[in-house]
PDB file of N, CA and C in Angstrom:
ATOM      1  N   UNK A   1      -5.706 -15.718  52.060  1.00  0.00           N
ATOM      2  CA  UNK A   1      -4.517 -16.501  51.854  1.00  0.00           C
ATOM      3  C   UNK A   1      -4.075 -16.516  50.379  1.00  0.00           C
ATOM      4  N   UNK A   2      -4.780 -16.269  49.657  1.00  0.00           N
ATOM      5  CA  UNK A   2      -4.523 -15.937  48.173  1.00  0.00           C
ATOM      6  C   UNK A   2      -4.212 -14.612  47.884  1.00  0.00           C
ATOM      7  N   UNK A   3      -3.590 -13.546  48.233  1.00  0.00           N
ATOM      8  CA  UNK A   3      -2.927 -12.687  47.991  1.00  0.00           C
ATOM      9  C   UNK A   3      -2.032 -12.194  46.688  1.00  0.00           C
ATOM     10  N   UNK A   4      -2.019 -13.331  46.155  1.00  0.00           N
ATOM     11  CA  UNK A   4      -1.198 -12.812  44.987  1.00  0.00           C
ATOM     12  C   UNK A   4      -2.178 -13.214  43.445  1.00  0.00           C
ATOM     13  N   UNK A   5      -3.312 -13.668  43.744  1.00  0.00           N
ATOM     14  CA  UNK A   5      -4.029 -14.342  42.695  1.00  0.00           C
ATOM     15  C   UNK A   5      -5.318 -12.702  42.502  1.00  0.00           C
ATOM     16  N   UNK A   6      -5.231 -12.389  41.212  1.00  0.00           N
ATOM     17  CA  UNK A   6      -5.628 -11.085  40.276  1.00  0.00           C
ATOM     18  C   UNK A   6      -7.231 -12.079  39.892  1.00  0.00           C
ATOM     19  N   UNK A   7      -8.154 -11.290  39.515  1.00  0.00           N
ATOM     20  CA  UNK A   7      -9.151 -11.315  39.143  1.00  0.00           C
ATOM     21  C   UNK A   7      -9.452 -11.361  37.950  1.00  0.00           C
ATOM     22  N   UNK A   8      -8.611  -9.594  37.594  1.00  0.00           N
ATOM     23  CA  UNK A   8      -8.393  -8.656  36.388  1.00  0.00           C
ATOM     24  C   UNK A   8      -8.487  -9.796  35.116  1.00  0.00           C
ATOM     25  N   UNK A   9      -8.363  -9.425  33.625  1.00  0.00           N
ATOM     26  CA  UNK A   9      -8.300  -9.795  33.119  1.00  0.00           C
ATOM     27  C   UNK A   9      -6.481  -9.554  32.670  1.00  0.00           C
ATOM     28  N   UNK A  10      -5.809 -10.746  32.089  1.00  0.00           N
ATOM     29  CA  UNK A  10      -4.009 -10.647  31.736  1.00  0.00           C
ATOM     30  C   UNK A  10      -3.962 -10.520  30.648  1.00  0.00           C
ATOM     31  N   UNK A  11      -3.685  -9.815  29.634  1.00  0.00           N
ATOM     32  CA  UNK A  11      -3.483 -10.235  28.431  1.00  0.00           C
ATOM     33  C   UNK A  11      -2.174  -9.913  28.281  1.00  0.00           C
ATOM     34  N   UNK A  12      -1.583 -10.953  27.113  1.00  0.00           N
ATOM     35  CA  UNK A  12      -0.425 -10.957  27.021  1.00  0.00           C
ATOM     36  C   UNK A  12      -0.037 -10.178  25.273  1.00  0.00           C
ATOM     37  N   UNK A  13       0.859  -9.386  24.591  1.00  0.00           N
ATOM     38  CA  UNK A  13       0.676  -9.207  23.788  1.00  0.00           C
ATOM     39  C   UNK A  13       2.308  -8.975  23.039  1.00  0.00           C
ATOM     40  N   UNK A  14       1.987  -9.984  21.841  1.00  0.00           N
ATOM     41  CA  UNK A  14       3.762 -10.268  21.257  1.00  0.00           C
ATOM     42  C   UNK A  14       3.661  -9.571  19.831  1.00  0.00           C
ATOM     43  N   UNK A  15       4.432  -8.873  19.858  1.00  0.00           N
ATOM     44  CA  UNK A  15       4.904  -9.120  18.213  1.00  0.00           C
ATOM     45  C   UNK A  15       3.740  -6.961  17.956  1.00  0.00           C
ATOM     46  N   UNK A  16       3.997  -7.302  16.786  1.00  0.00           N
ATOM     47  CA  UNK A  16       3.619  -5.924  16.489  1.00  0.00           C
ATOM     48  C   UNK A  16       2.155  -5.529  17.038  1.00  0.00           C
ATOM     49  N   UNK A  17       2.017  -4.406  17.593  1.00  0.00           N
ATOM     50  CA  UNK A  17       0.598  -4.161  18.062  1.00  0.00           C
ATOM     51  C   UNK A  17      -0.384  -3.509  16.537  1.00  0.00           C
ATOM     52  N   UNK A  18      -1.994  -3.721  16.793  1.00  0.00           N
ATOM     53  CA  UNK A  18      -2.214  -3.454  15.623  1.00  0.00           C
ATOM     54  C   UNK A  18      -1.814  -3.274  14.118  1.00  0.00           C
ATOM     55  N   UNK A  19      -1.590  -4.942  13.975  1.00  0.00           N
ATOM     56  CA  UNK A  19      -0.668  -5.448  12.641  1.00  0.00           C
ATOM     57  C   UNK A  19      -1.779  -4.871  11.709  1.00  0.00           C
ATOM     58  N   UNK A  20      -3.200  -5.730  11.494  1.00  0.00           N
ATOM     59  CA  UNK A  20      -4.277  -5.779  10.847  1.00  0.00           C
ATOM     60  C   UNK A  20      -4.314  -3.957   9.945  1.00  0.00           C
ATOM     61  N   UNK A  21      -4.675  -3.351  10.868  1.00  0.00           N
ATOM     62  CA  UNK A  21      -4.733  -1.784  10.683  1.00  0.00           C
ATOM     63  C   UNK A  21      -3.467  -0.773   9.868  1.00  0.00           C
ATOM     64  N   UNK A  22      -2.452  -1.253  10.576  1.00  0.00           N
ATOM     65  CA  UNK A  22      -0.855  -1.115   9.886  1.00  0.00           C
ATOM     66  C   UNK A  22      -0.630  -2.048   8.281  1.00  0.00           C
ATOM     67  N   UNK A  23      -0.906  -3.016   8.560  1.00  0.00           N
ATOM     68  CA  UNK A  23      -0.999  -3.492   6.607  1.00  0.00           C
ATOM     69  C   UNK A  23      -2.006  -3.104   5.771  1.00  0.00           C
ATOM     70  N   UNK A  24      -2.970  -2.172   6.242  1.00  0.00           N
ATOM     71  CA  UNK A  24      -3.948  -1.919   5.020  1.00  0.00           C
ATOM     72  C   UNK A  24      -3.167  -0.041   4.685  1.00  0.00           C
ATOM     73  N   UNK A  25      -2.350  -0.039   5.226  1.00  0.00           N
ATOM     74  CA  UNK A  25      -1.959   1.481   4.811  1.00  0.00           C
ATOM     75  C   UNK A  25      -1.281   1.168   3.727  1.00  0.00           C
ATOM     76  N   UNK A  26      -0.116  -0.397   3.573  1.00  0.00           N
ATOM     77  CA  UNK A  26       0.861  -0.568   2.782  1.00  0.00           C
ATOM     78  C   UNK A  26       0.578  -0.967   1.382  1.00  0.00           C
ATOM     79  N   UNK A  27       0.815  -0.200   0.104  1.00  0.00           N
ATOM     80  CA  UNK A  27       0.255  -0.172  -1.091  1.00  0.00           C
ATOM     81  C   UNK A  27       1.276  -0.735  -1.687  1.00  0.00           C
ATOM     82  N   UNK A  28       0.662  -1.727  -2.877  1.00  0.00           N
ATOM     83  CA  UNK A  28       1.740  -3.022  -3.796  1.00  0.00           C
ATOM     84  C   UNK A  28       2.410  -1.585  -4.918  1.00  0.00           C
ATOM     85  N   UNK A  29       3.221  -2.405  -4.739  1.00  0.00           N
ATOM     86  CA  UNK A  29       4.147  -1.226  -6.450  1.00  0.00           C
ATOM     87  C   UNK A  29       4.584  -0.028  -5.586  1.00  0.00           C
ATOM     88  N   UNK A  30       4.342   0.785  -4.924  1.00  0.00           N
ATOM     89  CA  UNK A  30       4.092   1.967  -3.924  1.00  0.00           C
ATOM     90  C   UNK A  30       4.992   2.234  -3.020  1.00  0.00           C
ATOM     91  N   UNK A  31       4.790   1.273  -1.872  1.00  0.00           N
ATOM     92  CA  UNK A  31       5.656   1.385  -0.831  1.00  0.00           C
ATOM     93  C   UNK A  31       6.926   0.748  -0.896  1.00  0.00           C
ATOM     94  N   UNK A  32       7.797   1.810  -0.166  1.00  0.00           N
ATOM     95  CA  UNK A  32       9.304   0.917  -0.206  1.00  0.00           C
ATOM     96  C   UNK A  32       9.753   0.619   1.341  1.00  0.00           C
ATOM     97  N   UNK A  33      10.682   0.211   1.122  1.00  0.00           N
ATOM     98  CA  UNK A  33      11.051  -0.716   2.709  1.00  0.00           C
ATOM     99  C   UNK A  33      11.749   0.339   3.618  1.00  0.00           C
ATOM    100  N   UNK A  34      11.910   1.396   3.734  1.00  0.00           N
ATOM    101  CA  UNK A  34      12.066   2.403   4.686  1.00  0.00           C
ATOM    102  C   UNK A  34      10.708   3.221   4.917  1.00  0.00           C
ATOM    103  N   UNK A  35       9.605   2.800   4.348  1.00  0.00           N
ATOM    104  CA  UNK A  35       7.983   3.167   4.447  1.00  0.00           C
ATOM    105  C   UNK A  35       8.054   2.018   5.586  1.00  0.00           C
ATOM    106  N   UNK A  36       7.682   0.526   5.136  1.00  0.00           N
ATOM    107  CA  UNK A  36       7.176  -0.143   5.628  1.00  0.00           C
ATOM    108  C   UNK A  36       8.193  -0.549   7.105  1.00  0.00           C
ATOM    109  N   UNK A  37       8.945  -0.120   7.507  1.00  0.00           N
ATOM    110  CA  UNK A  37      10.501   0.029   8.187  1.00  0.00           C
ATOM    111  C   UNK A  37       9.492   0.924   9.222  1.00  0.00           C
ATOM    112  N   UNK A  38       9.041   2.372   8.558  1.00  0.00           N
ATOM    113  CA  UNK A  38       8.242   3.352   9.344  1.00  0.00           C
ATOM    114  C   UNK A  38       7.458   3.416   9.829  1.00  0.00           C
ATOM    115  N   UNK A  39       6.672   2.853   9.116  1.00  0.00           N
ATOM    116  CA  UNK A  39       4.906   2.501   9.871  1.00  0.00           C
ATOM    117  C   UNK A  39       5.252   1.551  10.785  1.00  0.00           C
ATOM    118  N   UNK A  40       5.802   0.159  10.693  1.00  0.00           N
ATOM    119  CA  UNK A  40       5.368  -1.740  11.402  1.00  0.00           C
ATOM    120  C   UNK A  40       6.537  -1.577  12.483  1.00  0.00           C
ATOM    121  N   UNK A  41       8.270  -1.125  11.384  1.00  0.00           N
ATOM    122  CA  UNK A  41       9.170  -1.443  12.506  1.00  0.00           C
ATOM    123  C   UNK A  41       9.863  -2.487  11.706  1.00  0.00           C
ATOM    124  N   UNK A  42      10.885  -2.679  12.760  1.00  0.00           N
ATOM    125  CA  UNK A  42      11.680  -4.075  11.693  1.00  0.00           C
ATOM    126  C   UNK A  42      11.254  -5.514  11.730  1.00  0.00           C
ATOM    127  N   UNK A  43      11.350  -6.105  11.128  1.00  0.00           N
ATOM    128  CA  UNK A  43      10.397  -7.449  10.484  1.00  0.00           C
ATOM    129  C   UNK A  43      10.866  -8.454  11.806  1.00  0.00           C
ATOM    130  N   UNK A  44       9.789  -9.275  12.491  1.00  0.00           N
ATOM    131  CA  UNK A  44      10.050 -10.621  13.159  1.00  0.00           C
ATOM    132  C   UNK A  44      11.012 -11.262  12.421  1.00  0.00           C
ATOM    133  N   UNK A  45      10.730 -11.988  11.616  1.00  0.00           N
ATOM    134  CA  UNK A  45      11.629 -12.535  10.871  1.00  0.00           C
ATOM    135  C   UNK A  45      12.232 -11.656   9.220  1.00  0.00           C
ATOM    136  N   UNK A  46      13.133 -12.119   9.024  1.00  0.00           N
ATOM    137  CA  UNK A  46      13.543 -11.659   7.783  1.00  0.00           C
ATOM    138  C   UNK A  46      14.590 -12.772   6.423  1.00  0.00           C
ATOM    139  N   UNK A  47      13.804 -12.781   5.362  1.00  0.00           N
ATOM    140  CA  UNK A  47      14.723 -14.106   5.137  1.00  0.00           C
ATOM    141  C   UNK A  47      15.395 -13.415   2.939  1.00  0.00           C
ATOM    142  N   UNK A  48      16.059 -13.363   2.485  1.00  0.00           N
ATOM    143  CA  UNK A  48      16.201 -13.247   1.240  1.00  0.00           C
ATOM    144  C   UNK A  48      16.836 -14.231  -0.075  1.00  0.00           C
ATOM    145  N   UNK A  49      15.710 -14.472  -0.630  1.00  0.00           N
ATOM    146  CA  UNK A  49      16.399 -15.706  -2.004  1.00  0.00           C
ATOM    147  C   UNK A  49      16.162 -14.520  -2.876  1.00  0.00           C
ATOM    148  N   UNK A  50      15.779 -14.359  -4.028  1.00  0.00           N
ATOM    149  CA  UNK A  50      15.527 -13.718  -5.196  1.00  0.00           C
ATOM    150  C   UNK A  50      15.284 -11.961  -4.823  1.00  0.00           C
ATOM    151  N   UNK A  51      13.634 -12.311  -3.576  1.00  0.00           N
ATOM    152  CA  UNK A  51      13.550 -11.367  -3.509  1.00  0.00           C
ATOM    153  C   UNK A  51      13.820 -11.549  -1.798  1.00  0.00           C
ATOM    154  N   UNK A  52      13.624  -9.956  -1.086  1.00  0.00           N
ATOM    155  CA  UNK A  52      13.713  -9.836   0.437  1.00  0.00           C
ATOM    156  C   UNK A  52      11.798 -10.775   0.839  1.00  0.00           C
ATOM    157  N   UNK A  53      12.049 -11.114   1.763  1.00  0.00           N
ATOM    158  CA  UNK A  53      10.607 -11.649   2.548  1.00  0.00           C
ATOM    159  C   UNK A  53      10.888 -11.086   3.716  1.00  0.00           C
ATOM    160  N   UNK A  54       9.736 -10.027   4.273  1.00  0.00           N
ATOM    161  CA  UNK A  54       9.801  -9.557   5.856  1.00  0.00           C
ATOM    162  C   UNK A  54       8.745 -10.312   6.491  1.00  0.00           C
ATOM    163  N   UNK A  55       8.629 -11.057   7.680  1.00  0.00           N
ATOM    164  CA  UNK A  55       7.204 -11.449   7.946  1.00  0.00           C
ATOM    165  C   UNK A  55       7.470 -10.728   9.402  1.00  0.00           C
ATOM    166  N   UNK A  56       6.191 -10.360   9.649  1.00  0.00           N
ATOM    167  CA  UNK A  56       5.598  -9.976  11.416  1.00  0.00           C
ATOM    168  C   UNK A  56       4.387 -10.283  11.783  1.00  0.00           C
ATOM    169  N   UNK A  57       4.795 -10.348  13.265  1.00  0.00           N
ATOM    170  CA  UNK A  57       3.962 -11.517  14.052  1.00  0.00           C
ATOM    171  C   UNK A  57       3.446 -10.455  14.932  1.00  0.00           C
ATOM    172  N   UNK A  58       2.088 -10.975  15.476  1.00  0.00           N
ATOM    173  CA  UNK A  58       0.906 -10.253  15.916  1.00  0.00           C
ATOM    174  C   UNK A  58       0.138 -11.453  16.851  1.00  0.00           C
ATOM    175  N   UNK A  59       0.593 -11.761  18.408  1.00  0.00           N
ATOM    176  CA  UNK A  59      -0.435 -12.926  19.150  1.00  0.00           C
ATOM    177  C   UNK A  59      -0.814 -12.417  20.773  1.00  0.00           C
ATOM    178  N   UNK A  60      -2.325 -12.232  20.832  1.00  0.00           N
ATOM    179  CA  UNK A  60      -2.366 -11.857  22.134  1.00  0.00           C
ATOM    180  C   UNK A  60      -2.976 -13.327  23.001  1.00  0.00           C
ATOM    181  N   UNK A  61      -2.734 -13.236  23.577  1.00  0.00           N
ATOM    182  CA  UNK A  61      -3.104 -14.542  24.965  1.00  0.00           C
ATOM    183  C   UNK A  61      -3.963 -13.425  25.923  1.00  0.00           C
ATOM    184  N   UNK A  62      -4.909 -14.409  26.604  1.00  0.00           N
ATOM    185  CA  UNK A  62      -4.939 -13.821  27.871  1.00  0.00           C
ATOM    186  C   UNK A  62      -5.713 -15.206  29.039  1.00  0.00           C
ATOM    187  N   UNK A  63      -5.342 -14.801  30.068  1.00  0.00           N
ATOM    188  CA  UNK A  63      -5.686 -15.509  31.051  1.00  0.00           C
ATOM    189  C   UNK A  63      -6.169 -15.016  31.822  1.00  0.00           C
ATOM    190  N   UNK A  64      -7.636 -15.388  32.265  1.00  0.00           N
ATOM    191  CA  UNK A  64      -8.204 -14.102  33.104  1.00  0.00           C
ATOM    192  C   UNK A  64      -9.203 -15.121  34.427  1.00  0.00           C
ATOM    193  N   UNK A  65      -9.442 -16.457  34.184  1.00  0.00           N
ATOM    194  CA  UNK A  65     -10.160 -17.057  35.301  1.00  0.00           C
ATOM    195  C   UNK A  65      -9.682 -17.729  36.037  1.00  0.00           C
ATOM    196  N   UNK A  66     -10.011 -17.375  37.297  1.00  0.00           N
ATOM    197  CA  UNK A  66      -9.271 -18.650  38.117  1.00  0.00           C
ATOM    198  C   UNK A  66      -9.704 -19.904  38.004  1.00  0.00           C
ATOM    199  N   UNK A  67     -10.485 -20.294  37.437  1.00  0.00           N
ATOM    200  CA  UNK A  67     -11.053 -21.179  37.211  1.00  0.00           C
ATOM    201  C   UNK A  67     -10.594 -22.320  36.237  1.00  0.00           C
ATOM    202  N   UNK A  68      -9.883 -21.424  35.335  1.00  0.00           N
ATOM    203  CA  UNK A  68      -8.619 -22.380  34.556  1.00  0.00           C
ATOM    204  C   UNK A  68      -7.366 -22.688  35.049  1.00  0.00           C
ATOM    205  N   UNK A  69      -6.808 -21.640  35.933  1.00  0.00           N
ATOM    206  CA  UNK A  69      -5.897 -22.528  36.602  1.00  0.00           C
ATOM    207  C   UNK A  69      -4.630 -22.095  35.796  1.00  0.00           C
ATOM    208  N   UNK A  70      -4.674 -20.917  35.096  1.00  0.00           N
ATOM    209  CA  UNK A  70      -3.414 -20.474  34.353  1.00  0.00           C
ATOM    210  C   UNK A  70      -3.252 -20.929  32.376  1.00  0.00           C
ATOM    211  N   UNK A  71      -4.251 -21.686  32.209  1.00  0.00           N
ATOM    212  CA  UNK A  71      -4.311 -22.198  30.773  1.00  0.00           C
ATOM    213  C   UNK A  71      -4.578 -20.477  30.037  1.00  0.00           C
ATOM    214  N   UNK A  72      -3.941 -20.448  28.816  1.00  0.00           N
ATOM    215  CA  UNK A  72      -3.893 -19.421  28.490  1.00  0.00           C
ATOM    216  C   UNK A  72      -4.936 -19.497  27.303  1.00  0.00           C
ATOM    217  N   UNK A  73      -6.022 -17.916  27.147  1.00  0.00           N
ATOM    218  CA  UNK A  73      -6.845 -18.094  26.058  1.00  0.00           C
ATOM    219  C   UNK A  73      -6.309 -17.519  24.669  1.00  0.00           C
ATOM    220  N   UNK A  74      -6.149 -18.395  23.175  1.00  0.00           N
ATOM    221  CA  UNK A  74      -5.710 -16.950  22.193  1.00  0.00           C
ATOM    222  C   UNK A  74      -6.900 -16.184  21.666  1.00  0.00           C
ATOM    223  N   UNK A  75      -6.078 -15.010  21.496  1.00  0.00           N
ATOM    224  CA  UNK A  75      -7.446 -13.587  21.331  1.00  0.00           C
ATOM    225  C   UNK A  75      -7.003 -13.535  19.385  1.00  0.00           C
ATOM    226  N   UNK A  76      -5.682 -13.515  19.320  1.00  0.00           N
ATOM    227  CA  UNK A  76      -5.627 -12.778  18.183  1.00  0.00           C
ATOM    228  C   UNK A  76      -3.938 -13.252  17.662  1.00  0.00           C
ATOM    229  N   UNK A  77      -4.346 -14.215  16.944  1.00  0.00           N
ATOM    230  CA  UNK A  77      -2.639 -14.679  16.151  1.00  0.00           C
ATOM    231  C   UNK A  77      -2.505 -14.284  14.750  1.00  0.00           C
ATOM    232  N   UNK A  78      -1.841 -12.870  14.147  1.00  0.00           N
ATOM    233  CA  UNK A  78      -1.905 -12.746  12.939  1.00  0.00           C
ATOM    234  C   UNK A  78      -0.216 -12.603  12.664  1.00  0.00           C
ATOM    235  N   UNK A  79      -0.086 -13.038  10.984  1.00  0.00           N
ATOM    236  CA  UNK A  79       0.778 -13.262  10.517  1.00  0.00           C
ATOM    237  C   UNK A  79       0.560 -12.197   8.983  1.00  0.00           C
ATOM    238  N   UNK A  80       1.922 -11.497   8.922  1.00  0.00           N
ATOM    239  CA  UNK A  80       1.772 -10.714   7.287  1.00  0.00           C
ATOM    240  C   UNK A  80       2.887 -10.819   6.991  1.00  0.00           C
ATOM    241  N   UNK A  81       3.295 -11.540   5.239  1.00  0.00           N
ATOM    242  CA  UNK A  81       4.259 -11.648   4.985  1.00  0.00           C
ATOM    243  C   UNK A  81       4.120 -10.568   3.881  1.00  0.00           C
ATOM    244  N   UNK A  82       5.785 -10.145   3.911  1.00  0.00           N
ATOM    245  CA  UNK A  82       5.674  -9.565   2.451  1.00  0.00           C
ATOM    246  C   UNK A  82       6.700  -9.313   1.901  1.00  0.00           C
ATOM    247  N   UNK A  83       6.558  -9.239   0.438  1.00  0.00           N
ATOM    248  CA  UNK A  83       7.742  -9.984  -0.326  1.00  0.00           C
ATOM    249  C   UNK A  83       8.554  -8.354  -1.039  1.00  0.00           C
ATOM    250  N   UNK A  84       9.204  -8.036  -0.783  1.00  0.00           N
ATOM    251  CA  UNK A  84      10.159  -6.757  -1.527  1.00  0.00           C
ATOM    252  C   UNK A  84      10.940  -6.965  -2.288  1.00  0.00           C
ATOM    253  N   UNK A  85      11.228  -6.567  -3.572  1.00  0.00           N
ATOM    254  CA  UNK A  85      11.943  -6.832  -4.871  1.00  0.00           C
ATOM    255  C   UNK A  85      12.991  -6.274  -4.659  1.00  0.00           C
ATOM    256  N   UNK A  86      14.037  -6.025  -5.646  1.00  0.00           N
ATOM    257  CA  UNK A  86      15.566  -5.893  -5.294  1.00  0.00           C
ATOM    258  C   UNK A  86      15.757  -4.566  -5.363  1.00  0.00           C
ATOM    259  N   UNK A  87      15.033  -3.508  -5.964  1.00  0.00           N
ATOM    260  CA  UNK A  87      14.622  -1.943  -5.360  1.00  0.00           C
ATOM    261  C   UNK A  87      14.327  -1.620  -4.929  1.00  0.00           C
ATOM    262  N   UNK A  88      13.834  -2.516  -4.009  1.00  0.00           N
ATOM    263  CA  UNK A  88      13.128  -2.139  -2.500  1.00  0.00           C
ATOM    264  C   UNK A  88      11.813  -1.415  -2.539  1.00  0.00           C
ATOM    265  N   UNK A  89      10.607  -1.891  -3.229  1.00  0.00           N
ATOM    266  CA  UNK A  89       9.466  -2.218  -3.874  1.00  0.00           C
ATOM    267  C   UNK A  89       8.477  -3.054  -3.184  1.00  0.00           C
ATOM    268  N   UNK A  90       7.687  -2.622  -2.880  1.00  0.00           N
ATOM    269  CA  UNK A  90       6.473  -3.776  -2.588  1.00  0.00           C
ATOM    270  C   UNK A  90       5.987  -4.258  -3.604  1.00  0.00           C
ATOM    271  N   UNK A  91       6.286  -5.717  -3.506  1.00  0.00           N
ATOM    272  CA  UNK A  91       5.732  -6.539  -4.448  1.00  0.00           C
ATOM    273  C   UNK A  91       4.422  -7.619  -4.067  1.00  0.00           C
ATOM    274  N   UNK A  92       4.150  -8.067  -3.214  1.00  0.00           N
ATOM    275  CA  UNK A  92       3.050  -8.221  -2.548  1.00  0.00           C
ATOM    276  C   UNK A  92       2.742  -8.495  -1.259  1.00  0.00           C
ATOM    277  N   UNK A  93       1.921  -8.626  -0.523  1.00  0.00           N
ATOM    278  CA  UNK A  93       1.561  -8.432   0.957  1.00  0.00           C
ATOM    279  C   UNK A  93       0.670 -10.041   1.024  1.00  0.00           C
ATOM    280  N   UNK A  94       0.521 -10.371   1.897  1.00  0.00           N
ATOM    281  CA  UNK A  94      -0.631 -11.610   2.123  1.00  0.00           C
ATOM    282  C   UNK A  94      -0.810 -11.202   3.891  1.00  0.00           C
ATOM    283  N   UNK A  95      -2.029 -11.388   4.353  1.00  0.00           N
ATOM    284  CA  UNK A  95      -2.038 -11.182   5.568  1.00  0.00           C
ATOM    285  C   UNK A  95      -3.127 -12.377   6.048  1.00  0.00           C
ATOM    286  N   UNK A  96      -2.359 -13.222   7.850  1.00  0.00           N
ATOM    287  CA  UNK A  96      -2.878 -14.258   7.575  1.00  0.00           C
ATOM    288  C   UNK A  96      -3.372 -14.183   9.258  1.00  0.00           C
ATOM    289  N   UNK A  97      -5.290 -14.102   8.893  1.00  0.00           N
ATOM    290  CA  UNK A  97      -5.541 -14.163  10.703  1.00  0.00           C
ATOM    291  C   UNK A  97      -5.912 -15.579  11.250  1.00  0.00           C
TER     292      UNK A  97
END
């Protein structure tokens, strides 16, 4: 009678895949924003005062027991901001797990 209820494990997965791995390629002073455009993709958010700020988001969920009843578990919420100067310059990276 349960026919539609999975065993499997669900994971759910938002925002850039393998963020962690993708920001250690990106070098300060070095990379410019059609690099970092190339490797990640275009920024979750994007905001500019002085300098540009790109941030991207990285969160997997998964729900895998019936036993919870649908409550979702987090695996992996990372956040990397980074700040680009007005030549389009990496000026620094922070990465936040």
């Amino acid at each position: 009678f349960i026919s539609s209820c999975s065993l499997d494990k669900v994971v759910q997965h938002h925002g850039v895949h393998n963020l962690e791995k993708k920001q250690a390629k990106l070098k300060i002073n070095y990379t410019n924003k059609n690099d970092i455009i190339k490797l990640i993709g275009p920024p979750s958010t994007k905001s500019s005062f002085d300098n540009d700020i790109y941030i991207y988001l990285e969160r997997k969920t998964s729900s895998s027991r019936l036993t919870r009843l649908g409550k979702k578990r987090l695996i992996k919420n990372d956040v990397l901001v980074l700040e680009i100067d007005n030549t389009g310059i990496l000026l620094s990276k922070k990465f936040y797990d």
